[in-house]
C-alpha atoms as a PDB file:
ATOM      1  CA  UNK A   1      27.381  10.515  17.489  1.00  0.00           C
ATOM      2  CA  UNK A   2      26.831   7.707  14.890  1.00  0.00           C
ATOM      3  CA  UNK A   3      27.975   5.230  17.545  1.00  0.00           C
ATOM      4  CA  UNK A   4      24.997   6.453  19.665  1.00  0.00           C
ATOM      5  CA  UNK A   5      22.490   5.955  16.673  1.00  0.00           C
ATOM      6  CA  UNK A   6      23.727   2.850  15.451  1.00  0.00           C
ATOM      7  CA  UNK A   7      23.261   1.742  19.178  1.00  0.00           C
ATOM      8  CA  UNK A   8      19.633   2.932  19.114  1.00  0.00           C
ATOM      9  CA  UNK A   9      18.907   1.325  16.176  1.00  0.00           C
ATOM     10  CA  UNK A  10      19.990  -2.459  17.317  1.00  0.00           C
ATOM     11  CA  UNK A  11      17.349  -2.217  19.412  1.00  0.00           C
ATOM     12  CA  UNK A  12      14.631  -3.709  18.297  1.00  0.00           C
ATOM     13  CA  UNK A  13      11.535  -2.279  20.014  1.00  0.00           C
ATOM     14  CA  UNK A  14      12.831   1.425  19.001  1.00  0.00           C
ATOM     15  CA  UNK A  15      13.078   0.252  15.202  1.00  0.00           C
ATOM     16  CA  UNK A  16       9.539  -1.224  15.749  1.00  0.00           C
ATOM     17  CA  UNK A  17       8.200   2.016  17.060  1.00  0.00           C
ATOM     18  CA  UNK A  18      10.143   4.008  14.583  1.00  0.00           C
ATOM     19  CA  UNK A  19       8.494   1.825  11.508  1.00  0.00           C
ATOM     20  CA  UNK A  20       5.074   2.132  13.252  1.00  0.00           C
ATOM     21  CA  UNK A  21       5.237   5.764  13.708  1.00  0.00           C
ATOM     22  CA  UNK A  22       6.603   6.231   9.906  1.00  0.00           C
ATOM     23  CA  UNK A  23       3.696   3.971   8.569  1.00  0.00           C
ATOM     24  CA  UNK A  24       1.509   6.237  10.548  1.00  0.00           C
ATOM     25  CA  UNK A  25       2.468   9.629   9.416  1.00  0.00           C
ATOM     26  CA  UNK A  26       2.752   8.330   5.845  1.00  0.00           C
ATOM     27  CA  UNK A  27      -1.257   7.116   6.500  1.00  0.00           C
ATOM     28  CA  UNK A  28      -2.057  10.648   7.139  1.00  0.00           C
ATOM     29  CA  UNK A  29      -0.107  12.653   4.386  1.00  0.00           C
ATOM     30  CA  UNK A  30      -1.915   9.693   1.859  1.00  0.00           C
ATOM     31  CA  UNK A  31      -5.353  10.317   3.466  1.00  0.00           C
ATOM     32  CA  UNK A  32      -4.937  13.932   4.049  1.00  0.00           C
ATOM     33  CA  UNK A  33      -7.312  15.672   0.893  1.00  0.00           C
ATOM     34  CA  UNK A  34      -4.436  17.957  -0.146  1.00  0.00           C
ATOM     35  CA  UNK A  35      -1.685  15.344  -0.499  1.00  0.00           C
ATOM     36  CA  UNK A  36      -3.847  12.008  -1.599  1.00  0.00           C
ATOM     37  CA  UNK A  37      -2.360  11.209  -4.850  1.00  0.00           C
ATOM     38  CA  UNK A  38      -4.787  11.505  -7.838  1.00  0.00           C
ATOM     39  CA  UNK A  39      -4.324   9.380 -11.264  1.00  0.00           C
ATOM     40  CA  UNK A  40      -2.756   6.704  -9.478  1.00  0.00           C
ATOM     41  CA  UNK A  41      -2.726   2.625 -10.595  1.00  0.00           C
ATOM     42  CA  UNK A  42      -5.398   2.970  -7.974  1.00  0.00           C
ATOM     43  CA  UNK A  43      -7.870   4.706 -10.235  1.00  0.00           C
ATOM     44  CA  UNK A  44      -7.062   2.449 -13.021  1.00  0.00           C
ATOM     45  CA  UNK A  45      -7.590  -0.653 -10.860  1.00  0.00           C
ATOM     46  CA  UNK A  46     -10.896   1.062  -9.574  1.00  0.00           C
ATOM     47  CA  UNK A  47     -12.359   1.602 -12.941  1.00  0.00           C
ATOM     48  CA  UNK A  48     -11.346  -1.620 -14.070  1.00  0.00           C
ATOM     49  CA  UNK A  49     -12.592  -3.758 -11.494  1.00  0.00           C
ATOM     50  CA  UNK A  50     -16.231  -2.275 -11.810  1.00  0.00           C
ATOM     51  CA  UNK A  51     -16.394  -2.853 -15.418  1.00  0.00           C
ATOM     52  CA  UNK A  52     -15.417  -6.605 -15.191  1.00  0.00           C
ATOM     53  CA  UNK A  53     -17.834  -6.591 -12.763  1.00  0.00           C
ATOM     54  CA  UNK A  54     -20.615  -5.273 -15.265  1.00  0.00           C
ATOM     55  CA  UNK A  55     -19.192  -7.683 -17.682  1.00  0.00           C
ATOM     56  CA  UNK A  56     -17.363  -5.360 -19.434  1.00  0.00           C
ATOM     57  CA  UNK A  57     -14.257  -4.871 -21.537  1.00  0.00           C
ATOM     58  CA  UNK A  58     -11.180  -3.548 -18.887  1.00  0.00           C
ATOM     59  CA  UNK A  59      -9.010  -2.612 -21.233  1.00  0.00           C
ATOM     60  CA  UNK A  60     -10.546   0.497 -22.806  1.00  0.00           C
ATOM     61  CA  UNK A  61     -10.424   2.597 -19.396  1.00  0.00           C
ATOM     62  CA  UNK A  62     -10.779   6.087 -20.188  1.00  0.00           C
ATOM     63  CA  UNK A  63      -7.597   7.608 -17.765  1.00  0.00           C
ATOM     64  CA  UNK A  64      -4.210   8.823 -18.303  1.00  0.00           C
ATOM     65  CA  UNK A  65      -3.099   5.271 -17.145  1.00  0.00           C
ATOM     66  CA  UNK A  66      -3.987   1.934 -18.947  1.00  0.00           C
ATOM     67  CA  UNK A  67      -4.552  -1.406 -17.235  1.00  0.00           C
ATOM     68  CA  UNK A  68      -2.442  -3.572 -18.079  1.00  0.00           C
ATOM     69  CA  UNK A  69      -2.952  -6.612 -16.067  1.00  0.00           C
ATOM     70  CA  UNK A  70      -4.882  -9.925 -16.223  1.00  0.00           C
ATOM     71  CA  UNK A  71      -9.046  -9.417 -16.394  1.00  0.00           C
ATOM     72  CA  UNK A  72      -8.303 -11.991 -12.754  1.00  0.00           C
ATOM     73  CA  UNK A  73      -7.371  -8.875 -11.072  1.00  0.00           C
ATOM     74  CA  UNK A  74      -9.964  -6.741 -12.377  1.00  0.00           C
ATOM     75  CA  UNK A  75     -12.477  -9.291 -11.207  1.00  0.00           C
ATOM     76  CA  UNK A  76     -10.866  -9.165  -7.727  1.00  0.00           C
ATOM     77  CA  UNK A  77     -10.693  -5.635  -7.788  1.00  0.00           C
ATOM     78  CA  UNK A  78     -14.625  -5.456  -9.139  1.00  0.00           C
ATOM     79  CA  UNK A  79     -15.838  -8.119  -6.040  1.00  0.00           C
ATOM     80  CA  UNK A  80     -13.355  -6.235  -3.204  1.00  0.00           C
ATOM     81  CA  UNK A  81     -12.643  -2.509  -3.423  1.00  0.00           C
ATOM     82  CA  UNK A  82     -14.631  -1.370  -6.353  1.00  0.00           C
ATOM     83  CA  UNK A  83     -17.832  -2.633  -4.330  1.00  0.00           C
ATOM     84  CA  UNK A  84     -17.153   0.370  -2.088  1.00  0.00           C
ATOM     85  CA  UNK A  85     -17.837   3.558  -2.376  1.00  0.00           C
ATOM     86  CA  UNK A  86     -14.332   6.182  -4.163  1.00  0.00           C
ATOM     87  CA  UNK A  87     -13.552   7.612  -1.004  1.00  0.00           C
ATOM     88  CA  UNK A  88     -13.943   4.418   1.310  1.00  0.00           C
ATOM     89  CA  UNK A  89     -12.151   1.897  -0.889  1.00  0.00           C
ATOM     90  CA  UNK A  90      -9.716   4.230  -1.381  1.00  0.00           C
ATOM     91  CA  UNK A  91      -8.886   4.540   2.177  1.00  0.00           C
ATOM     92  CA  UNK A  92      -9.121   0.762   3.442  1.00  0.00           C
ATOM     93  CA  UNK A  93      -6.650   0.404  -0.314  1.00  0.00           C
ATOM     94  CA  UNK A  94      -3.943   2.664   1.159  1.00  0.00           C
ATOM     95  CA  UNK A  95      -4.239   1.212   4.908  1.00  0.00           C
ATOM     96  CA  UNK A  96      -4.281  -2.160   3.534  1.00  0.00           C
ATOM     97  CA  UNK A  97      -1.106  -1.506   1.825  1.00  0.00           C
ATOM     98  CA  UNK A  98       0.683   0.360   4.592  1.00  0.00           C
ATOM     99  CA  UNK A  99      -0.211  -2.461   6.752  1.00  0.00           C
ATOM    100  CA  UNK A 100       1.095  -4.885   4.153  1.00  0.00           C
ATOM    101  CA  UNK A 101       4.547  -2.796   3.950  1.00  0.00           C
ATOM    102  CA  UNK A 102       4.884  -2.689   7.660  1.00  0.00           C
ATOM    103  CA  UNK A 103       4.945  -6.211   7.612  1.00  0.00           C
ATOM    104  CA  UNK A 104       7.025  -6.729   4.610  1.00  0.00           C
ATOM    105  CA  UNK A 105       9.804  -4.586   6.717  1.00  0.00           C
ATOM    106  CA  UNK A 106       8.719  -6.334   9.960  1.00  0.00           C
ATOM    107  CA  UNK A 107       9.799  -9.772   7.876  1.00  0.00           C
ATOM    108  CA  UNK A 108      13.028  -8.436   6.128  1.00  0.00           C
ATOM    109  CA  UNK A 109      14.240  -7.691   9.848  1.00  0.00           C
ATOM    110  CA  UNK A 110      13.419 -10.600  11.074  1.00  0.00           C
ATOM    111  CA  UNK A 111      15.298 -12.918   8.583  1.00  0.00           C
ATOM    112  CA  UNK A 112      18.050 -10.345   8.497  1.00  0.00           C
ATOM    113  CA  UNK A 113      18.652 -10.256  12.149  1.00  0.00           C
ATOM    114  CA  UNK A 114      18.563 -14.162  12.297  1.00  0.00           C
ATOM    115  CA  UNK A 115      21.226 -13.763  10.424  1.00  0.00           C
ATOM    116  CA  UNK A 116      23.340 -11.323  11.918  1.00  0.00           C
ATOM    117  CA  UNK A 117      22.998  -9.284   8.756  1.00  0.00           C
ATOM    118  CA  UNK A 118      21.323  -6.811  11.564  1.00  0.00           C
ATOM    119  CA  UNK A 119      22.731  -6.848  14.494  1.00  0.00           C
END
């Protein structure tokens, strides 16, 4: 039996598929209203990146989380996804990080396979 999945898995279109169909159903729990994480770094970065935007101090957000990163990323924060409205730039945040995690894994198999770390 673990012959036959290890033989699946060295295929690379059905690992593909099998990352593509996880990123997907992760998408939907995240986006789904009951399971969407609340007080996330999300928040944090939200709140943040509107007040450097208004010229304001980002390091007295009101939240159970403190930001704790450079006023930079506030101010790209403030000019991207704080722009938007809660519910949109939360949504195009988690997709754009799915997407970025898909690839991440789509790279790691890449170099490990050219390297018969993967076979």
């Amino acid at each position: 039996m673990i012959k036959i999945l290890f033989g699946i898995w060295r295929n690379r279109y059905f690992r593909t598929i099998w990352i593509v169909f996880l990123s997907l159903y992760l998408l939907v729990v995240f986006l789904s209203p009951a399971n969407m994480p609340h007080l996330t770094d999300y928040d944090v970065y939200y709140i943040a990146g509107n007040k450097a935007v208004a010229h304001k101090t980002v390091y007295d957000v009101e939240h159970q989380d403190k930001f704790k990163y450079s006023p930079l990323t506030a101010i790209l924060w403030g000019v991207s996804f704080s722009s938007l409205p809660g519910k949109i730039s939360k949504t195009l945040w988690y997709i754009f990080s799915l997407l970025l995690w898909v690839i991440l894994v789509l790279l790691f198999e890449n170099i490990f396979s050219k390297n018969n770390i993967i076979s």
